[in-house]
Protein backbone atom coordinates (compact mmCIF):
# COMPACT_ATOMS: atom_id res chain seq x y z
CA UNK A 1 71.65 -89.10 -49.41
CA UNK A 2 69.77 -85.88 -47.88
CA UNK A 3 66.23 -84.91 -49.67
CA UNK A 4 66.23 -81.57 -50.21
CA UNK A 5 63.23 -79.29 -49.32
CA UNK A 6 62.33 -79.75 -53.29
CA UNK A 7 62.25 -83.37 -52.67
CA UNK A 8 60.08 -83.39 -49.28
CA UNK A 9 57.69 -81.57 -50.86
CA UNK A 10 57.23 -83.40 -54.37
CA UNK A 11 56.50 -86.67 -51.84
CA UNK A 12 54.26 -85.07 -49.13
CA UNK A 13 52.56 -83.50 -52.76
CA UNK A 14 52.13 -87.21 -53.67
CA UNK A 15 51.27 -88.78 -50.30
CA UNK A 16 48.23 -85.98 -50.27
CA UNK A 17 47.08 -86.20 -53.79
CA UNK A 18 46.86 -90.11 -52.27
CA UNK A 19 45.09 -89.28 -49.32
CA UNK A 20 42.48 -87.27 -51.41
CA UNK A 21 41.98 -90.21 -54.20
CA UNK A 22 41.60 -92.34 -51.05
CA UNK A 23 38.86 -90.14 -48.99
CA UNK A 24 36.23 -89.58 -52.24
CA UNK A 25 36.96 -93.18 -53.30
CA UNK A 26 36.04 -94.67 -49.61
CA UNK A 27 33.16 -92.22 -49.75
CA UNK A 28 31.80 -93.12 -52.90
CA UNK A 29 31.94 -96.73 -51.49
CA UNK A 30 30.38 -95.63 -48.23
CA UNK A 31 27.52 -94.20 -50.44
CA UNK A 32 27.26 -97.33 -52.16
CA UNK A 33 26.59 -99.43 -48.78
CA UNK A 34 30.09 -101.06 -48.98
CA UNK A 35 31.79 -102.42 -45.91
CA UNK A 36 35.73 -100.50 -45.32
CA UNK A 37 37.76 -103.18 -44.00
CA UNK A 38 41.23 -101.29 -44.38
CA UNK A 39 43.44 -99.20 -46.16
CA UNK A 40 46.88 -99.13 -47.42
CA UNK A 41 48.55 -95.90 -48.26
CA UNK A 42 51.94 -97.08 -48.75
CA UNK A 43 52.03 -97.53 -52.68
CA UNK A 44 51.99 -95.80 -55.50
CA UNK A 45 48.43 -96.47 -55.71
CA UNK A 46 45.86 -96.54 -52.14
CA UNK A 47 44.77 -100.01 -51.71
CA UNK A 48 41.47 -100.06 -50.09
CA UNK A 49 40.02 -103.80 -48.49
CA UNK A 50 36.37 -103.75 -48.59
CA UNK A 51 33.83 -106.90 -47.47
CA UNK A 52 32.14 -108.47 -50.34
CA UNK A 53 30.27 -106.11 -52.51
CA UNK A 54 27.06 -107.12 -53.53
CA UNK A 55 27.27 -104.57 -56.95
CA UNK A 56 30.39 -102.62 -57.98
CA UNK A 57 30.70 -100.54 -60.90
CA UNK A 58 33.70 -101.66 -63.23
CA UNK A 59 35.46 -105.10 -64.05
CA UNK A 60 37.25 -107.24 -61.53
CA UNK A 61 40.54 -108.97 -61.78
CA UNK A 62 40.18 -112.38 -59.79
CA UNK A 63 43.70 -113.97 -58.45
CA UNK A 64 43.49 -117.22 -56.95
CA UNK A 65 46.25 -118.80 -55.25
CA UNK A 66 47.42 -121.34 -51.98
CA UNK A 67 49.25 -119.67 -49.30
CA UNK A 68 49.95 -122.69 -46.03
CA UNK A 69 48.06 -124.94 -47.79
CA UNK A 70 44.77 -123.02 -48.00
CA UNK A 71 43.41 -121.70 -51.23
CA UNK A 72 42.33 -118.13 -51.29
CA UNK A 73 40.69 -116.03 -54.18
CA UNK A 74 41.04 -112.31 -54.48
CA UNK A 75 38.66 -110.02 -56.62
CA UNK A 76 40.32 -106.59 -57.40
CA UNK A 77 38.93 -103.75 -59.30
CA UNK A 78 39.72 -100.02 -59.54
CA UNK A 79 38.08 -96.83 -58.72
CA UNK A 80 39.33 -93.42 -59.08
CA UNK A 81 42.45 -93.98 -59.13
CA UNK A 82 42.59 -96.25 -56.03
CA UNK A 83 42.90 -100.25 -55.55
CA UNK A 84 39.99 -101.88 -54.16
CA UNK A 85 40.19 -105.96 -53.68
CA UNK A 86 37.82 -108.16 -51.74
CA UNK A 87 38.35 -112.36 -50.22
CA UNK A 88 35.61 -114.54 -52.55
């Protein structure tokens, strides 16, 4: 199926309201003295990695889980409108 121009421009709308949650999220982190490791701007949501925060505003979702035998634990929490997880 061909996207019309309509189409193109509702995503690249999307992909740049993204970008911008993204940018003020990282620099509100930034601000806060937390580490960027990475971030993912291929979901619906921006998922940003960050090193271990010593304080974060908010509530955090911890996931804990094996993967090749090692057991890993994953903190996530949210922030305008972005993703934001962290290894424990």
């Amino acid at each position: 199926m061909i996207k019309t121009k309509q189409q193109h421009n509702k995503q690249n709308n999307m992909i740049i309201k993204q970008m911008n949650k993204a940018q003020r999220t990282i620099t509100d982190l930034v601000q806060r003295g937390i580490t960027i490791l990475n971030v993912e701007m291929a979901r619906q949501k921006p998922r940003i990695e960050i090193q271990t925060p010593r304080n974060l505003i908010g509530e955090s979702l911890v996931i804990r889980g094996t993967k090749n035998g090692i057991r890993e634990e994953f903190n996530f929490s949210t922030h305008n409108g972005c993703i934001i997880f962290w290894k424990a």
